[in-house]
N, C-alpha and C. Protein backbone atom coordinates (compact mmCIF):
# COMPACT_ATOMS: atom_id res chain seq x y z
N UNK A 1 -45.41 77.94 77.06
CA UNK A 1 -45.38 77.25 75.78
C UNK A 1 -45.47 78.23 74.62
N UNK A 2 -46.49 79.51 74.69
CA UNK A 2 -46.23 80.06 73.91
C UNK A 2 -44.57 80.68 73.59
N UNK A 3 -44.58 80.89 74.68
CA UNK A 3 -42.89 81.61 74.29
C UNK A 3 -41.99 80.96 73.55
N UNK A 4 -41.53 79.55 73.71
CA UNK A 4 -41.23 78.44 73.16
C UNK A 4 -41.91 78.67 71.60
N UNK A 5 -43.12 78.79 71.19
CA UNK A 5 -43.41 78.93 69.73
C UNK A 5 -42.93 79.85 69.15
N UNK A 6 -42.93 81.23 69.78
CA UNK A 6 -42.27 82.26 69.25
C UNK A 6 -41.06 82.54 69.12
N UNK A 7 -40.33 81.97 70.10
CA UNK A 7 -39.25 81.85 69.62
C UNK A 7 -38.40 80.79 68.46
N UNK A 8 -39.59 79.87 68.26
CA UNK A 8 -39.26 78.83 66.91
C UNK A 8 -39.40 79.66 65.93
N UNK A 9 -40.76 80.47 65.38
CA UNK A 9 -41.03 81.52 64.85
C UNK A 9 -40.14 82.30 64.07
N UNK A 10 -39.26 82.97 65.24
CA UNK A 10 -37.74 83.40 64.78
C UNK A 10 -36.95 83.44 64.31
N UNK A 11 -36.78 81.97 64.62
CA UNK A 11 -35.47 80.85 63.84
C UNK A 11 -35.72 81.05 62.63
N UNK A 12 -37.07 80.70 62.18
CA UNK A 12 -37.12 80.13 60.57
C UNK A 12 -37.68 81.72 59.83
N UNK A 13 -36.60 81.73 58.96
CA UNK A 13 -36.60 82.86 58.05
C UNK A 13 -36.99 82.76 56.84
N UNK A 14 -37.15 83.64 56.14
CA UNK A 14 -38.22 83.57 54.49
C UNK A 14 -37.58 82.42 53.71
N UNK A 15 -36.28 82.36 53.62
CA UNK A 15 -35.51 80.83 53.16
C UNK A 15 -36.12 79.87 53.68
N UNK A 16 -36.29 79.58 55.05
CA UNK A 16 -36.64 78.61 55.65
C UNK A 16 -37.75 78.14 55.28
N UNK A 17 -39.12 79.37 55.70
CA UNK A 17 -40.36 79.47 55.31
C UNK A 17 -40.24 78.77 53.80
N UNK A 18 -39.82 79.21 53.35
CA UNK A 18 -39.84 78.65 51.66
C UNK A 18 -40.12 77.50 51.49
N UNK A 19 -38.84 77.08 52.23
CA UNK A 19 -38.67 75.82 52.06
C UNK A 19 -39.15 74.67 52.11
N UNK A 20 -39.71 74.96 53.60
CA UNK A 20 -40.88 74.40 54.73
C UNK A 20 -42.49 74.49 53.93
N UNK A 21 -42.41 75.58 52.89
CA UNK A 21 -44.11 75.57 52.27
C UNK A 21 -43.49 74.59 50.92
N UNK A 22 -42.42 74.87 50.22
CA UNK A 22 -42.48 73.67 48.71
C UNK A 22 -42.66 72.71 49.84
N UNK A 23 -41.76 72.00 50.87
CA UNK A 23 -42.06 70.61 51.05
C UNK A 23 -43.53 70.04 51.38
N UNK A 24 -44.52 70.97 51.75
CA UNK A 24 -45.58 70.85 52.63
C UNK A 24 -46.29 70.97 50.50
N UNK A 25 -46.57 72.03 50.09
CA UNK A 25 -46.87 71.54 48.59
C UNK A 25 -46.77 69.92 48.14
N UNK A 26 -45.02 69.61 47.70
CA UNK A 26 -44.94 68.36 47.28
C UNK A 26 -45.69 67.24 47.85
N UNK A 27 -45.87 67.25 49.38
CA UNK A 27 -46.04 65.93 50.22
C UNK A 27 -47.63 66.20 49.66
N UNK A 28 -48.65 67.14 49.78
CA UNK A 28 -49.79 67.41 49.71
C UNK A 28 -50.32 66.58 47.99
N UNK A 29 -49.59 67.46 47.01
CA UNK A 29 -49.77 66.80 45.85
C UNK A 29 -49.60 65.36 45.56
N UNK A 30 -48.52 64.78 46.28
CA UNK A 30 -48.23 63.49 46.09
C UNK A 30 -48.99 62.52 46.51
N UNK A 31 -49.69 62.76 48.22
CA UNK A 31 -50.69 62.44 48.08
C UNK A 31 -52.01 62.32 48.09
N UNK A 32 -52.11 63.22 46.78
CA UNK A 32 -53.22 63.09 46.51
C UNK A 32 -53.23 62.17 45.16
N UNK A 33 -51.74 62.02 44.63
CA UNK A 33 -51.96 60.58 43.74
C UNK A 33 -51.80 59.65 44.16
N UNK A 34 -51.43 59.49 45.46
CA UNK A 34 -51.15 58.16 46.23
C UNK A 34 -52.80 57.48 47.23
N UNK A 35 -53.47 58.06 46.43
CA UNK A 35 -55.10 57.95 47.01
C UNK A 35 -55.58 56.56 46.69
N UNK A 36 -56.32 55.92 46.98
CA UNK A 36 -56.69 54.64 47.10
C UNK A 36 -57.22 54.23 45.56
N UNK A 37 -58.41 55.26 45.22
CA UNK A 37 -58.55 55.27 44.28
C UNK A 37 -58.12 55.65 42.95
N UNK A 38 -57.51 56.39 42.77
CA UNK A 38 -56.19 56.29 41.83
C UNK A 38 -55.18 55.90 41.81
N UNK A 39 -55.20 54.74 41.98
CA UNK A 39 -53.92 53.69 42.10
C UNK A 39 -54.63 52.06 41.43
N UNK A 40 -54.42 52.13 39.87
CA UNK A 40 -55.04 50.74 39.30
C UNK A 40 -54.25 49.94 39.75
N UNK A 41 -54.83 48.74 39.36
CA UNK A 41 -54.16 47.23 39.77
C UNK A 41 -53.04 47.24 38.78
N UNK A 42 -52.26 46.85 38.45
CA UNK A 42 -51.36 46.10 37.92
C UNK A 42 -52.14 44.87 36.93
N UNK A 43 -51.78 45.19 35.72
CA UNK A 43 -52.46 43.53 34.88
C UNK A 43 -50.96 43.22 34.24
N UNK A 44 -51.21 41.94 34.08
CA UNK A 44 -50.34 40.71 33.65
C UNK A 44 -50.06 40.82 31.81
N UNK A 45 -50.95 41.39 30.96
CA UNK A 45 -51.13 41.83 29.89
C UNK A 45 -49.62 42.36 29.59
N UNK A 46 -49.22 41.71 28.21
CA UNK A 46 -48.35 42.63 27.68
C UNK A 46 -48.46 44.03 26.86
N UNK A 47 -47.89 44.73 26.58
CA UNK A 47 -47.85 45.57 25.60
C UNK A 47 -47.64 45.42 24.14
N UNK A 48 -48.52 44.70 23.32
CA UNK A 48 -48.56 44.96 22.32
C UNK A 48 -47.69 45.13 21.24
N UNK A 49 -47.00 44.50 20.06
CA UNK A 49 -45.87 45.33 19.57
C UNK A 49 -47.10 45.53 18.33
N UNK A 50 -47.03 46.89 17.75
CA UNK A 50 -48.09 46.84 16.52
C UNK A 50 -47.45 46.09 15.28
N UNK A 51 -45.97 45.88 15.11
CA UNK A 51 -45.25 45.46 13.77
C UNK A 51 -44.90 44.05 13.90
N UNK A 52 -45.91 43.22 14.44
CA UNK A 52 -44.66 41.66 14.86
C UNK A 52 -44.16 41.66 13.74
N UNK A 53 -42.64 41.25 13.54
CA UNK A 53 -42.14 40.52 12.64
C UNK A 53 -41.44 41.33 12.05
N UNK A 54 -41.17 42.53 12.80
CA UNK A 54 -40.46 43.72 11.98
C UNK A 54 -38.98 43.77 12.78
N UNK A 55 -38.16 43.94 11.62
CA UNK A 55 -36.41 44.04 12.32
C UNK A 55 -35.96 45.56 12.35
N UNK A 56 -34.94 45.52 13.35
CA UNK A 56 -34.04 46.55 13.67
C UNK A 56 -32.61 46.63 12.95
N UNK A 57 -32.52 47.71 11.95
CA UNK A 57 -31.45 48.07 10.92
C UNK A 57 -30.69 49.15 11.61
N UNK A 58 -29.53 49.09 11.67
CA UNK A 58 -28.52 49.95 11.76
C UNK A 58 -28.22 50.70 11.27
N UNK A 59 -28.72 52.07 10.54
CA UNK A 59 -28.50 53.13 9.79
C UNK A 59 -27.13 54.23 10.25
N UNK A 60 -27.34 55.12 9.10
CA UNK A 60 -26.72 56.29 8.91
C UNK A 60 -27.79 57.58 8.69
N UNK A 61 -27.51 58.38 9.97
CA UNK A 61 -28.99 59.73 9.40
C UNK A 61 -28.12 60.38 8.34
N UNK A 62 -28.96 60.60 7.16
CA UNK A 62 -28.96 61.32 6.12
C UNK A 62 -28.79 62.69 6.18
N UNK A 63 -28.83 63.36 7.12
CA UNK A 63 -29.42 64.83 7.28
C UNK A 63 -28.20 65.89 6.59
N UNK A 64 -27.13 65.56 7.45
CA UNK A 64 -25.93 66.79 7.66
C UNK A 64 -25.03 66.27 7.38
N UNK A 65 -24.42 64.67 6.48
CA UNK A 65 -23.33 64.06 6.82
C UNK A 65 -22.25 64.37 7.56
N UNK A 66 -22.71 64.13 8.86
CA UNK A 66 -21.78 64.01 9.88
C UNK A 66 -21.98 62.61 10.54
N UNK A 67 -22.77 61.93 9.89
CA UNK A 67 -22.74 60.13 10.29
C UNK A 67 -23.71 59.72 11.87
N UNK A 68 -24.37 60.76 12.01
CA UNK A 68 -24.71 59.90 13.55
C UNK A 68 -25.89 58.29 13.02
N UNK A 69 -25.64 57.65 14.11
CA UNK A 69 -26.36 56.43 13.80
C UNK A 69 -27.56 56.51 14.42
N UNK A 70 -28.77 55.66 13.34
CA UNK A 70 -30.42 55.60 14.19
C UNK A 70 -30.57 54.02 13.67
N UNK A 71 -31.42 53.73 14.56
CA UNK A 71 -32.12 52.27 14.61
C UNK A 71 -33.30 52.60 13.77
N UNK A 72 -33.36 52.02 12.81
CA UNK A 72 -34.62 51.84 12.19
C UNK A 72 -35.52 50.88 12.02
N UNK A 73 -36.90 50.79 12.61
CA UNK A 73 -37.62 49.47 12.65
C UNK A 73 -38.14 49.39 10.92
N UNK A 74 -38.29 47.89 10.81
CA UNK A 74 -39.01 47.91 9.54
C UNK A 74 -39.72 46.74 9.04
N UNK A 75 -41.03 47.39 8.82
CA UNK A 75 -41.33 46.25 8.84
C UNK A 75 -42.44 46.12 7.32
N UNK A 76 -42.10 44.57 6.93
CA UNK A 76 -42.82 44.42 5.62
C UNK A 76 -41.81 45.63 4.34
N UNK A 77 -40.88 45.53 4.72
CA UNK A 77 -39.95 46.34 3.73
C UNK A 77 -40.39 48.22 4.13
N UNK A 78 -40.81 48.23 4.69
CA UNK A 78 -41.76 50.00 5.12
C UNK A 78 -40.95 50.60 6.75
N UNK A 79 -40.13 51.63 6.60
CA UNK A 79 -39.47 51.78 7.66
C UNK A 79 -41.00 52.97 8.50
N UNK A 80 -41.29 51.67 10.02
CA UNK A 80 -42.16 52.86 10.45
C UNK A 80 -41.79 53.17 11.83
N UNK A 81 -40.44 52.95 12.37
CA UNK A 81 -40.33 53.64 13.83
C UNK A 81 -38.83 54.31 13.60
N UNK A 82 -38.31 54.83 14.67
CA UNK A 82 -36.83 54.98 14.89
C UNK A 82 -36.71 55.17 15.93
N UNK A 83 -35.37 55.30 16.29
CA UNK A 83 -34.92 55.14 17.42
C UNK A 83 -32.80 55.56 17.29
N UNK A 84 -32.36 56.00 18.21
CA UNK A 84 -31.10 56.63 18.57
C UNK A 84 -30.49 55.28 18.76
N UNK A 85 -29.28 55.39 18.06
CA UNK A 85 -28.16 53.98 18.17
C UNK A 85 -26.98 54.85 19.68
N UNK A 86 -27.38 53.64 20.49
CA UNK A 86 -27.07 54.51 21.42
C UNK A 86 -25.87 54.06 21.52
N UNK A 87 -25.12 52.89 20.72
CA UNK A 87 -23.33 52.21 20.92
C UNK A 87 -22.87 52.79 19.80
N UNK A 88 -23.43 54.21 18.84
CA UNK A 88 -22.91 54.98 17.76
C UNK A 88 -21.48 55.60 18.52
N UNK A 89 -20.76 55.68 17.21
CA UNK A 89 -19.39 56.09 18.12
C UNK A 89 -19.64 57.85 17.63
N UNK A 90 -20.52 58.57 17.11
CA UNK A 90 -20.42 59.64 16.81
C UNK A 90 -21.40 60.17 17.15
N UNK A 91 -22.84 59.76 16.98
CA UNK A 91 -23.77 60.59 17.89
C UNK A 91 -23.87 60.08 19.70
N UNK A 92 -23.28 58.88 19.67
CA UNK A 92 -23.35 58.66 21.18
C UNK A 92 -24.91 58.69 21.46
N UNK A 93 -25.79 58.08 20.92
CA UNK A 93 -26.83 58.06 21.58
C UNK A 93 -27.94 59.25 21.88
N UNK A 94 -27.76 60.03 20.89
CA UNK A 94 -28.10 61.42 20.87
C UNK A 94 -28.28 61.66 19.00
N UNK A 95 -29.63 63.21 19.09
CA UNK A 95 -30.14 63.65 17.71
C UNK A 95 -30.12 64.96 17.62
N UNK A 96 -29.64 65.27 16.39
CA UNK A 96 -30.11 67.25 16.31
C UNK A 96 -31.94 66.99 16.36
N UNK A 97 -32.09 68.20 16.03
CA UNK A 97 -33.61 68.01 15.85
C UNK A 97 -34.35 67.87 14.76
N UNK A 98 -33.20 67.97 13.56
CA UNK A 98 -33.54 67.35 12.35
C UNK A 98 -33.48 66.10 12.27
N UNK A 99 -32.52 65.21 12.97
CA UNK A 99 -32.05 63.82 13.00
C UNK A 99 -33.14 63.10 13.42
N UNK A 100 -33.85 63.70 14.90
CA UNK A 100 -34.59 62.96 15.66
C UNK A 100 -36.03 62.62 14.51
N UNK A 101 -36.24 63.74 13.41
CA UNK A 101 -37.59 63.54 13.02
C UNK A 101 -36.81 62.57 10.92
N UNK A 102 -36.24 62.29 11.00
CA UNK A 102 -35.60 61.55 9.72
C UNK A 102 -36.66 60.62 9.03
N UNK A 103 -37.11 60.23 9.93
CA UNK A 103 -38.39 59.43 9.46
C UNK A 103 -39.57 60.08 9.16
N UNK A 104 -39.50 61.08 8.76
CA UNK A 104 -40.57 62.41 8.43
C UNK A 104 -40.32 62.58 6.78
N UNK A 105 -39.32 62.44 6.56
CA UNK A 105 -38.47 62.91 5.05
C UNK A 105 -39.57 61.61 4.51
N UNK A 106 -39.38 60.28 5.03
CA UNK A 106 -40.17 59.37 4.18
C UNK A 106 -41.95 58.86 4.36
N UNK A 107 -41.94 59.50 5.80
CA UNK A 107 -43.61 58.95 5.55
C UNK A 107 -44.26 60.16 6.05
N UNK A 108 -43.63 61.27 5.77
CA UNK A 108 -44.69 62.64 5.51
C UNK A 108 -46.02 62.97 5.00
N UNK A 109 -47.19 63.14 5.39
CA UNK A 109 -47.93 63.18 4.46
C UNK A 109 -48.46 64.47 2.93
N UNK A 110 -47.56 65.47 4.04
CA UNK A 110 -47.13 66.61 3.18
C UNK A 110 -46.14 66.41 2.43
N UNK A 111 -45.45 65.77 2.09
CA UNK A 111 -44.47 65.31 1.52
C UNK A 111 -44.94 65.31 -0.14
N UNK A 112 -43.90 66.34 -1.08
CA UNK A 112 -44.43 66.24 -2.63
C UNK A 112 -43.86 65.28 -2.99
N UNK A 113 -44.49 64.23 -3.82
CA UNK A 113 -43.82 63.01 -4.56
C UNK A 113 -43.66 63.26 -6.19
N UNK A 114 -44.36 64.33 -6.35
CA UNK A 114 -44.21 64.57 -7.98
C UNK A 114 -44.39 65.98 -8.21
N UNK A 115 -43.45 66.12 -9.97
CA UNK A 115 -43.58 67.68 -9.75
C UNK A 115 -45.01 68.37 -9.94
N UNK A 116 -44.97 69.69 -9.61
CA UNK A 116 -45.91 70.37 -9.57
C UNK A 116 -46.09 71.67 -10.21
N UNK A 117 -46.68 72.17 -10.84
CA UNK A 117 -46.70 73.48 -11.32
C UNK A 117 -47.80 74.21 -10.97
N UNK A 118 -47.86 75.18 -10.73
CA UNK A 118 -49.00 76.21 -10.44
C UNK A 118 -49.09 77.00 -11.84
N UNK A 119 -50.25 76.90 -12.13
CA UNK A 119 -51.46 77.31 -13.47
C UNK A 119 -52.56 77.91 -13.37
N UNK A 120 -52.97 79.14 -13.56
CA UNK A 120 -54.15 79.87 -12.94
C UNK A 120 -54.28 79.78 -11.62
N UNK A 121 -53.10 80.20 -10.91
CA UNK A 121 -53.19 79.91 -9.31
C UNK A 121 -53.91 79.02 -8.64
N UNK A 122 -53.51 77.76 -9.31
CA UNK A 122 -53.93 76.41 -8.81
C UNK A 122 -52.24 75.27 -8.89
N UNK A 123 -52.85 74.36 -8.01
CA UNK A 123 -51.45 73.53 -8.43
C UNK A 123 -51.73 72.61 -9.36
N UNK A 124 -51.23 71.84 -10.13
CA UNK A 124 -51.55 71.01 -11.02
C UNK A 124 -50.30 70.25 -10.89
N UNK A 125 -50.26 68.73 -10.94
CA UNK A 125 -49.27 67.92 -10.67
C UNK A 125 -48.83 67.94 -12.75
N UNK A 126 -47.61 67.80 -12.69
CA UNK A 126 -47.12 67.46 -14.46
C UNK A 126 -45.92 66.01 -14.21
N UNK A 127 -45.65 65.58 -15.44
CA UNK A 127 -44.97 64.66 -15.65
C UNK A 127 -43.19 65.48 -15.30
N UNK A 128 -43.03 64.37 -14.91
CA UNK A 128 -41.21 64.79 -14.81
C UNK A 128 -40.43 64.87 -16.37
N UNK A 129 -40.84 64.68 -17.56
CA UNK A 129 -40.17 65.11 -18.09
C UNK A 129 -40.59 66.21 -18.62
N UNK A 130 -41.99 66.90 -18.42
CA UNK A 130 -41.98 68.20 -18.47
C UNK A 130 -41.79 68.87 -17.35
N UNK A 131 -41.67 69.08 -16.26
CA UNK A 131 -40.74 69.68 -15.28
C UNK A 131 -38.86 69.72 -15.59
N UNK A 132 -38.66 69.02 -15.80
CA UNK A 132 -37.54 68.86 -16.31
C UNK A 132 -36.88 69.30 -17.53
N UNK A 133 -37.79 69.63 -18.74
CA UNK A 133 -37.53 70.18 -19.57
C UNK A 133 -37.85 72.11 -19.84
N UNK A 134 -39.11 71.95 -18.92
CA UNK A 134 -39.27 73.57 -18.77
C UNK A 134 -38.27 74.10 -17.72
N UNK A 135 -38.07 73.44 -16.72
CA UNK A 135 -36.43 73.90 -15.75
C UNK A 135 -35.53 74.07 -16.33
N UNK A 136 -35.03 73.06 -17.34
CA UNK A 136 -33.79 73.10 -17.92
C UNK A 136 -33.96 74.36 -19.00
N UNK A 137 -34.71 74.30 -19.91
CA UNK A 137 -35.05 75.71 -20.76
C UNK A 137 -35.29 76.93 -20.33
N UNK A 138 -35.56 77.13 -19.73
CA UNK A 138 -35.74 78.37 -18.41
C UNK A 138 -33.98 78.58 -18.38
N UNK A 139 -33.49 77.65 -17.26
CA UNK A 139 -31.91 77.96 -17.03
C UNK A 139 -30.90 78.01 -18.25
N UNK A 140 -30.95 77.23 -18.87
CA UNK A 140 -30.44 77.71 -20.56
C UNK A 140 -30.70 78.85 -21.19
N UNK A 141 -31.76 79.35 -21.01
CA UNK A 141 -31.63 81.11 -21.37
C UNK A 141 -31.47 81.86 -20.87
N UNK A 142 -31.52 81.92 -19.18
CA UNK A 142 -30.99 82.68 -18.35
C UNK A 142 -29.37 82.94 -18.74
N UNK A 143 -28.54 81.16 -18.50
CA UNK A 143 -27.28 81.36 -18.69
C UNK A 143 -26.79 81.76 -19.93
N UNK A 144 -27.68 82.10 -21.13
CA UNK A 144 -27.31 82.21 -22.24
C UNK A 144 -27.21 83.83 -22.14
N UNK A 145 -28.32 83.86 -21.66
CA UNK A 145 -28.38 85.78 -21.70
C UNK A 145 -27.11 86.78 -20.81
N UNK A 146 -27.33 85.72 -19.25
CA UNK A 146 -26.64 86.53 -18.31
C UNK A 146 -25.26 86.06 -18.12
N UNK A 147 -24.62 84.84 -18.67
CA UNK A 147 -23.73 84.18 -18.02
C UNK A 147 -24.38 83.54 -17.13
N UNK A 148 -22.61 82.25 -16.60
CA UNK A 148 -23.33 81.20 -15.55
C UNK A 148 -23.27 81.72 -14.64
N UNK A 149 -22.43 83.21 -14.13
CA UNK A 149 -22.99 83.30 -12.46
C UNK A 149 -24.24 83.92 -11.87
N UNK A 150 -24.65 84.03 -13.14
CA UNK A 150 -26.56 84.44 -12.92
C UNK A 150 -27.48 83.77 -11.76
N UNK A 151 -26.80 82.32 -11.29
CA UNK A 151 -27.48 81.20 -10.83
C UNK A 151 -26.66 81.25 -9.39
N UNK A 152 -27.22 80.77 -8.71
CA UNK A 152 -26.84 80.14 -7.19
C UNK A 152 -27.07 79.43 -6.56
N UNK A 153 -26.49 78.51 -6.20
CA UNK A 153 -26.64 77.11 -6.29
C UNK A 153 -26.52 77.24 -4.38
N UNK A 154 -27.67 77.07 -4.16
CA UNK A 154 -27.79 76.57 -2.38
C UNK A 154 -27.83 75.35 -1.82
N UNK A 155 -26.87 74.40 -1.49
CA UNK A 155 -27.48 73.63 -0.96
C UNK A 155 -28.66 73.07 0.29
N UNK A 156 -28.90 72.08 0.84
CA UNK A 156 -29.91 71.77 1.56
C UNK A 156 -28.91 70.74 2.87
N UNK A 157 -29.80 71.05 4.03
CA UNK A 157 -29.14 70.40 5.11
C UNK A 157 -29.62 68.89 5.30
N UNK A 158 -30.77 69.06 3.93
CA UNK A 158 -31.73 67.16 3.96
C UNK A 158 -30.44 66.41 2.55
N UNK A 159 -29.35 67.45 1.80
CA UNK A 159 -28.69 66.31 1.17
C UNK A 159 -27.78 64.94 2.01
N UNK A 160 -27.56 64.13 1.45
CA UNK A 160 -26.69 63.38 2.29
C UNK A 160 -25.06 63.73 1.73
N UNK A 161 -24.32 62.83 2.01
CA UNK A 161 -22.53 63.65 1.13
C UNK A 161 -22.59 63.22 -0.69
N UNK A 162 -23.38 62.47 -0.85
CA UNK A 162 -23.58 62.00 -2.09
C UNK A 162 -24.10 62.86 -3.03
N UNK A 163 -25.25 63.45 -2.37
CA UNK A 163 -26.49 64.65 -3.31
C UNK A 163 -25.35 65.96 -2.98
N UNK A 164 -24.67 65.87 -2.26
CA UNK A 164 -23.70 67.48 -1.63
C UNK A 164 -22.57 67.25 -2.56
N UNK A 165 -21.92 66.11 -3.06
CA UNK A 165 -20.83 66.10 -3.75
C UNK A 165 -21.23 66.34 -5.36
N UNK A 166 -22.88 65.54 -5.48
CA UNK A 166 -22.93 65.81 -6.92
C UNK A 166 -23.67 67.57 -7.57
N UNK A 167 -23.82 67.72 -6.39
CA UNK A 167 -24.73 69.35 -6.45
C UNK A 167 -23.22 70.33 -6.59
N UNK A 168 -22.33 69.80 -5.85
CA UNK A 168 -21.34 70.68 -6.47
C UNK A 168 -20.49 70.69 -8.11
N UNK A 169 -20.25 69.36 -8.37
CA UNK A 169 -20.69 69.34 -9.31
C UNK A 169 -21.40 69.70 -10.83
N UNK A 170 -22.29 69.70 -9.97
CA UNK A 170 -23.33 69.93 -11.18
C UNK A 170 -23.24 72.14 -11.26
N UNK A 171 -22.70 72.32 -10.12
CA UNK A 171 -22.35 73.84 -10.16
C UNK A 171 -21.56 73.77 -10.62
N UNK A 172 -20.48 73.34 -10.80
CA UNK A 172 -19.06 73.19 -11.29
C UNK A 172 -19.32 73.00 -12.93
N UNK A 173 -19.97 72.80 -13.36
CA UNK A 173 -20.17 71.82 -14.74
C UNK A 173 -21.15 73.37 -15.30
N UNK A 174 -21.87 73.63 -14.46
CA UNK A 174 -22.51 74.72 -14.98
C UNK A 174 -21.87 75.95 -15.56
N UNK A 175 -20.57 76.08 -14.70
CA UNK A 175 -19.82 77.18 -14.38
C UNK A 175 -19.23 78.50 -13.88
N UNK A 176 -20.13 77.58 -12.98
CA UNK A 176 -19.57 79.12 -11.47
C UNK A 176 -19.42 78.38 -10.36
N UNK A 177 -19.32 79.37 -9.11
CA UNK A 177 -18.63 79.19 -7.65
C UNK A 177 -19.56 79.65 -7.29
N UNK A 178 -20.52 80.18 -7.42
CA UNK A 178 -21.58 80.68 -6.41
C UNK A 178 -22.31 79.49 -5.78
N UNK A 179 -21.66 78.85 -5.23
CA UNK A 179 -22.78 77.70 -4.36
C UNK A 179 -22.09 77.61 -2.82
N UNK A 180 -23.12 77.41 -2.29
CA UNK A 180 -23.54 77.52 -0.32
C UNK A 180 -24.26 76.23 -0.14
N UNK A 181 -23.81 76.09 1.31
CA UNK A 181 -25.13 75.25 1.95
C UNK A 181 -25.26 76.04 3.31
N UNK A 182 -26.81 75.60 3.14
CA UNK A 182 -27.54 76.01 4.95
C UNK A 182 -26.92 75.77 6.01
N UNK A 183 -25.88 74.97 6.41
CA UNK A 183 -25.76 74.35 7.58
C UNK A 183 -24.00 74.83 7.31
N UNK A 184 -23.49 74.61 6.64
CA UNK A 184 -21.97 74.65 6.42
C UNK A 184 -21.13 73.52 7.22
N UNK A 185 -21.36 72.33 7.77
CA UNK A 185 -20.72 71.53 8.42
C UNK A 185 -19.28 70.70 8.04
């Protein structure tokens, strides 16, 4: 009988061996979750929806205008879930990794809602029409001093084609060509 073992021995080579130890691993791990006691009952209980009464909207992600579609839950007028439109004929059911987080742009908590200026190296929130008027006076003497191609106009991969058509635009009106975007799509 021994001979018979040793010659099984033989047969099975470091591939084999391998093979023969993951399966002997898996079966070992498995059950040890398949144990009596870690295995709850099953309850009858549903799951909860936290938004009753909230609908599913058919969007456009904003990100890159390239149009992929997301489901947006919403509820009480407040968009708070999302989700991949998976019968989209352009994302097919799929997100970049900007797309997937879109719902970040609106309920961020880092998110600035008003302008801000830093003053004795502190931030201090100001009114938008003084942000707006110290920006604009600032760039009015730049372009006065240097000319308009002093400026460079970058776009952002969070415009949608709307903020991308009027940002050119608004370069155009300024008067130069120096404008880019991050993504170039």
């Amino acid at each position: 009988m021994s001979s018979k073992l040793s010659d099984l021995s033989m047969k099975v080579g470091r591939r084999g061996f391998l093979k023969l130890a993951s399966l002997g691993a898996t079966l070992g791990a498995t059950s040890a979750f398949a144990s009596a006691d870690s295995i709850r009952p099953a309850t009858k209980e549903e799951i909860k929806n936290p938004y009753p009464g909230s609908k599913i909207v058919k969007t456009i992600c904003s990100i890159c205008s390239a149009g992929c579609g997301i489901k947006a839950e919403v509820h009480n007028g407040v968009w708070v879930r999302q989700d991949v439109a998976q019968d989209h004929p352009i994302s097919e059911g799929s997100h970049c990794c900007k797309g997937i987080d879109q719902i970040d742009l609106v309920k961020s908590k880092q998110r600035v809602k008003h302008p801000m200026k830093k003053v004795n190296n502190k931030w201090e929130r100001i009114s938008w029409e003084t942000a707006i008027s110290e920006i604009s006076e600032q760039m009015l003497k730049l372009r006065k001093e240097n000319g308009p191609d002093v400026a460079m106009f970058l776009g952002s991969a969070k415009f949608n084609l709307q903020q991308a058509f009027y940002f050119r635009k608004f370069a155009a009106f300024w008067g130069t060509n120096n404008i880019d975007h991050v993504a170039r799509i």
